[in-house]
C-alpha atoms as a PDB file:
ATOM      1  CA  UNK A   1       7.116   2.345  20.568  1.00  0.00           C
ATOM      2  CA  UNK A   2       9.007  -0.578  19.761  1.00  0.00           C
ATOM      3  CA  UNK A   3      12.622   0.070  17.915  1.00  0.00           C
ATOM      4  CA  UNK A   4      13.048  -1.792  15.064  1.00  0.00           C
ATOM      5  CA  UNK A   5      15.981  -1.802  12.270  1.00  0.00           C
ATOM      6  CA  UNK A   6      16.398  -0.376   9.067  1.00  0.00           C
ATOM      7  CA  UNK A   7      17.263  -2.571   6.310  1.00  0.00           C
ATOM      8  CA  UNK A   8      20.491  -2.161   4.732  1.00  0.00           C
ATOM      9  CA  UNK A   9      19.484  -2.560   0.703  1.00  0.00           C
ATOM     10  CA  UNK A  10      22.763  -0.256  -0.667  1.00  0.00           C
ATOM     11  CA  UNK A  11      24.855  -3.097  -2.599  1.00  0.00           C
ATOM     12  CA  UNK A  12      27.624  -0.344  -3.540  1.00  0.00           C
ATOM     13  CA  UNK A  13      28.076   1.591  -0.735  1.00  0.00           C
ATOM     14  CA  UNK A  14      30.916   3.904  -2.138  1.00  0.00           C
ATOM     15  CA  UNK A  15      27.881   6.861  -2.229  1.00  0.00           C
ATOM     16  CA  UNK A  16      26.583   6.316   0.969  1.00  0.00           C
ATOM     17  CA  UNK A  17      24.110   4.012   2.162  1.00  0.00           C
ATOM     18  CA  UNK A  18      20.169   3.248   1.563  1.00  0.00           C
ATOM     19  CA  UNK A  19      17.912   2.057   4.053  1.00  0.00           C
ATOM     20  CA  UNK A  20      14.559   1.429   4.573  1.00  0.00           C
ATOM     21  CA  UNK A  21      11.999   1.369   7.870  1.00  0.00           C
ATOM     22  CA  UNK A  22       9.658  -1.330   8.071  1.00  0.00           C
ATOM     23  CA  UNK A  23       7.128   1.009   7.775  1.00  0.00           C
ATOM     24  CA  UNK A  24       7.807   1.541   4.294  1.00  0.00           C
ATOM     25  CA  UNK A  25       7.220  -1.804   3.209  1.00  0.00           C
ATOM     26  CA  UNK A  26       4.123  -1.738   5.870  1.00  0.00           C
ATOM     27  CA  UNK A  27       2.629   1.149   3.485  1.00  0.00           C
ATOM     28  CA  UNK A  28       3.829  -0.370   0.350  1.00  0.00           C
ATOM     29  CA  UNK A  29       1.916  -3.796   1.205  1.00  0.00           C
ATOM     30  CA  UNK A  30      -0.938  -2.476   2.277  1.00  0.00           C
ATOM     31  CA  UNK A  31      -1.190  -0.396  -0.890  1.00  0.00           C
ATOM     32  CA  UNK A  32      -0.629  -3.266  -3.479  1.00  0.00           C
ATOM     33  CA  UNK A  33      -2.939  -5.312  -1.253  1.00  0.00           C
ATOM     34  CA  UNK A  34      -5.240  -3.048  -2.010  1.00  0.00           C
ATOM     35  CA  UNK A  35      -5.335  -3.404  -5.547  1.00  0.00           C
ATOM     36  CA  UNK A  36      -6.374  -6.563  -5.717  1.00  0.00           C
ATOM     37  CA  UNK A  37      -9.682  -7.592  -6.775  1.00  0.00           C
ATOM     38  CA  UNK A  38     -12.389  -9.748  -4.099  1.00  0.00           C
ATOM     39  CA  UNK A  39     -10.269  -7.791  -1.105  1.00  0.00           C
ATOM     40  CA  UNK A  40     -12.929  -5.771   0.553  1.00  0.00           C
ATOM     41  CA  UNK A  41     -10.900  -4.097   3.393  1.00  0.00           C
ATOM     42  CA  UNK A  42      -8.402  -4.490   6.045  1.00  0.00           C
ATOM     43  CA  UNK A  43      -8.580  -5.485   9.239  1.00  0.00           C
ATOM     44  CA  UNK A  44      -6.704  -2.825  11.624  1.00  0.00           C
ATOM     45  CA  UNK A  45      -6.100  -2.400  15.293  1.00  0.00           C
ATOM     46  CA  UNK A  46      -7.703   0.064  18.112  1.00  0.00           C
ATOM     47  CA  UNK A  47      -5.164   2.464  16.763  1.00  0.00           C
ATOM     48  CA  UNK A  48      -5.991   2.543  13.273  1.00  0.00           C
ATOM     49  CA  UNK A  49      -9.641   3.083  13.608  1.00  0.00           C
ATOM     50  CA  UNK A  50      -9.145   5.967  15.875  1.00  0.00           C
ATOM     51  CA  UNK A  51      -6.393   7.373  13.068  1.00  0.00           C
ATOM     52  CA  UNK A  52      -8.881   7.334  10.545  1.00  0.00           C
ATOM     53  CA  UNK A  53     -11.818   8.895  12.545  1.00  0.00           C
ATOM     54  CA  UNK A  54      -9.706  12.113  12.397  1.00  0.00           C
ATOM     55  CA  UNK A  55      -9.332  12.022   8.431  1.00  0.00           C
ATOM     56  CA  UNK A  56      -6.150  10.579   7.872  1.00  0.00           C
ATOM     57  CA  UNK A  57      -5.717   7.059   6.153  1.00  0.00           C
ATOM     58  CA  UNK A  58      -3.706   4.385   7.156  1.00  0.00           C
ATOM     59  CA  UNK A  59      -2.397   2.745   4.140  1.00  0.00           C
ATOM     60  CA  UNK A  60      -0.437   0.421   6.694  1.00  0.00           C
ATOM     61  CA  UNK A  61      -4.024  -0.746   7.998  1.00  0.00           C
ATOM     62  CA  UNK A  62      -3.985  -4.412   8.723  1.00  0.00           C
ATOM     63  CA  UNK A  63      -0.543  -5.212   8.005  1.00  0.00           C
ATOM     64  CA  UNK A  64       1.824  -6.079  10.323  1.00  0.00           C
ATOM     65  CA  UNK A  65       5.827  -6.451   9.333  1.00  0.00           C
ATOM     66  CA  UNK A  66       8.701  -8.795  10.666  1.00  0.00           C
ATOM     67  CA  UNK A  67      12.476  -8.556  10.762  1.00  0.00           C
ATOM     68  CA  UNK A  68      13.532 -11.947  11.489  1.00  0.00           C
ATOM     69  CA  UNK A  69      17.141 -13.866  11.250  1.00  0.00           C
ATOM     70  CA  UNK A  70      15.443 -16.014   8.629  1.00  0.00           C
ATOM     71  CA  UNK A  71      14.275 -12.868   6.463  1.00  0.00           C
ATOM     72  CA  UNK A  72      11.367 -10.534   6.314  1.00  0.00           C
ATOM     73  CA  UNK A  73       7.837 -11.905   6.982  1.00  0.00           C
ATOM     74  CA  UNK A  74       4.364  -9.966   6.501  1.00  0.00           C
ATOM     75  CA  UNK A  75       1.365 -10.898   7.557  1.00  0.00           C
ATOM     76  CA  UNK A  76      -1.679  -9.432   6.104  1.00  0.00           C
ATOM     77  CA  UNK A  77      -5.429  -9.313   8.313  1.00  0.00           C
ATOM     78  CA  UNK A  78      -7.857  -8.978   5.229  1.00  0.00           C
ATOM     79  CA  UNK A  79     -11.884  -9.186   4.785  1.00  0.00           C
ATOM     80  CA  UNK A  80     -12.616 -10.293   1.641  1.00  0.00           C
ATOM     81  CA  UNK A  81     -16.034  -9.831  -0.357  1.00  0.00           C
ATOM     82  CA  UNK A  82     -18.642 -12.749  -0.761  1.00  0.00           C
ATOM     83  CA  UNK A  83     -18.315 -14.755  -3.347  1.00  0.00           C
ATOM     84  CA  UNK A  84     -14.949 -14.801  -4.204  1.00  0.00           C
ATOM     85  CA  UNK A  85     -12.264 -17.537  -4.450  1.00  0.00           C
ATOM     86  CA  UNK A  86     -10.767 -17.233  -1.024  1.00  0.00           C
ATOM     87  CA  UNK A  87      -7.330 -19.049  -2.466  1.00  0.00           C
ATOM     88  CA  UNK A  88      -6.994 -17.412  -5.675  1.00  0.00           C
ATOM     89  CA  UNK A  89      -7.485 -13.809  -4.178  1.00  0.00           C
ATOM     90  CA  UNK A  90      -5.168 -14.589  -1.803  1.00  0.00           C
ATOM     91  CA  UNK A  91      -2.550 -15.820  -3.921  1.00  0.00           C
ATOM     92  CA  UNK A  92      -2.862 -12.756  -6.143  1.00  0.00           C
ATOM     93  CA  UNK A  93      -2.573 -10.210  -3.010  1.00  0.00           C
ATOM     94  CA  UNK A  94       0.601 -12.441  -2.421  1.00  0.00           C
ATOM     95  CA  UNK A  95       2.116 -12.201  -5.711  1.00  0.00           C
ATOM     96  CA  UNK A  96       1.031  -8.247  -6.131  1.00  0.00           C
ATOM     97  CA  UNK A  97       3.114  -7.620  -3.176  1.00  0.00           C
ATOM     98  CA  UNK A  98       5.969  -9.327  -4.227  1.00  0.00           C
ATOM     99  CA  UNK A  99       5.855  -7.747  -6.894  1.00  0.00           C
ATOM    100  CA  UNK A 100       5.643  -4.655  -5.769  1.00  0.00           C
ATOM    101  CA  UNK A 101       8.103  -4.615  -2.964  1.00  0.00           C
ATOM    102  CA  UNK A 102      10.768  -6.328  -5.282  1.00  0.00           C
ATOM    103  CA  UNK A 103      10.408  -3.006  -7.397  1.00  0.00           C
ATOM    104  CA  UNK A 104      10.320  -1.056  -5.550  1.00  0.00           C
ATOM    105  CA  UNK A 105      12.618  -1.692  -2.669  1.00  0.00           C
ATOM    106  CA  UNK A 106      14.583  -4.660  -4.876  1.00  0.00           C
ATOM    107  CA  UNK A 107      13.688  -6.691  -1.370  1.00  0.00           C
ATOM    108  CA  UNK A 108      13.043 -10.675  -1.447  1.00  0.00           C
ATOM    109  CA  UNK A 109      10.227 -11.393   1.268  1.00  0.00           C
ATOM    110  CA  UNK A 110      10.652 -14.433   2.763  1.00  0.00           C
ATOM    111  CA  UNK A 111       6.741 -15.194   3.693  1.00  0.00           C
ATOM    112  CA  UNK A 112       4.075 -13.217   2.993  1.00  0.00           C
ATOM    113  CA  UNK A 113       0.795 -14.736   5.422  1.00  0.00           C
ATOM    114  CA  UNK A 114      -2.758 -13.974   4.492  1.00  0.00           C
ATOM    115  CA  UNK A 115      -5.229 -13.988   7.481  1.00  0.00           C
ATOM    116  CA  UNK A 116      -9.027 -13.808   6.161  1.00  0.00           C
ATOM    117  CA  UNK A 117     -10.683 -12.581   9.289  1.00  0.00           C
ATOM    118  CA  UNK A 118     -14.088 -12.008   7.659  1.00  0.00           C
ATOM    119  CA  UNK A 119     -16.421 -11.486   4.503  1.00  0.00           C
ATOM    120  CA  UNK A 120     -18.208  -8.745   3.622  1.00  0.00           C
ATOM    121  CA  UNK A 121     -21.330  -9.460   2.308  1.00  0.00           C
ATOM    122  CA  UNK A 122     -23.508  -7.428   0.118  1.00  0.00           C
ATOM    123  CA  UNK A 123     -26.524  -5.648   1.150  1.00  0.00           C
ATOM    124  CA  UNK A 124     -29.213  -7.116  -0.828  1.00  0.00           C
ATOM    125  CA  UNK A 125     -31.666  -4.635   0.527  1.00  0.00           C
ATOM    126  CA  UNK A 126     -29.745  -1.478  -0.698  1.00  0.00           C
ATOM    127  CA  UNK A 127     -29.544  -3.104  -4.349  1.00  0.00           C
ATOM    128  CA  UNK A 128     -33.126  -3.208  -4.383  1.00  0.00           C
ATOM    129  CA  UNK A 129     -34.263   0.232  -3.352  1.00  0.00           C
END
């Protein structure tokens, strides 16, 4: 497992300091990614699918967080339904999670990448039975 740093985000430090693991903002993303409309599902890794087999979700499914010297970059792995505007879905999962993240972590994300890796189409068939 990879060891990666906590963000500093405690301006007045005369109480102590407050930081945050990346996987915070992993769940938080993949939560307000979620809530978007024409997003179908997320597109995990091995590890994900065998996480959810046993019950548990992984809100942090298909999203993948970077701390860089230039600032923090997401990218997002996302299936979206048939039909919709590929663009303007994406561009409102972008601005939900900056949104998002800037209240509730008061963080400025740097880039936020969305990678449409497939559609999900509707079963036609089911509709009709």
């Amino acid at each position: 497992m990879s060891e990666q740093p906590l963000l500093d985000v405690s301006g007045d430090t005369s109480l102590g300091k407050v930081e945050i693991a990346p996987e915070v903002i992993e769940v938080i993303t993949g939560i307000a990614a979620s809530e978007v409309d024409g997003l179908s599902s997320m597109r995990g890794n091995f590890a994900t699918g065998v996480v959810e087999r046993f019950g548990k979700k992984s809100h942090s499914k298909g999203v993948k967080v970077e701390l860089t010297e230039e600032g923090i970059l997401i990218d997002l792995f996302v299936v979206l339904n048939f039909g919709v505007s590929i663009p303007q879905v994406a561009q409102k999962v972008q601005d939900n999670i900056r949104q998002t993240l800037k209240n509730m972590t008061a963080l400025e994300i740097d880039e936020i990448n969305i990678h449409v890796v497939g559609i999900q189409m509707d079963d036609e068939a089911d509709d009709n039975e």
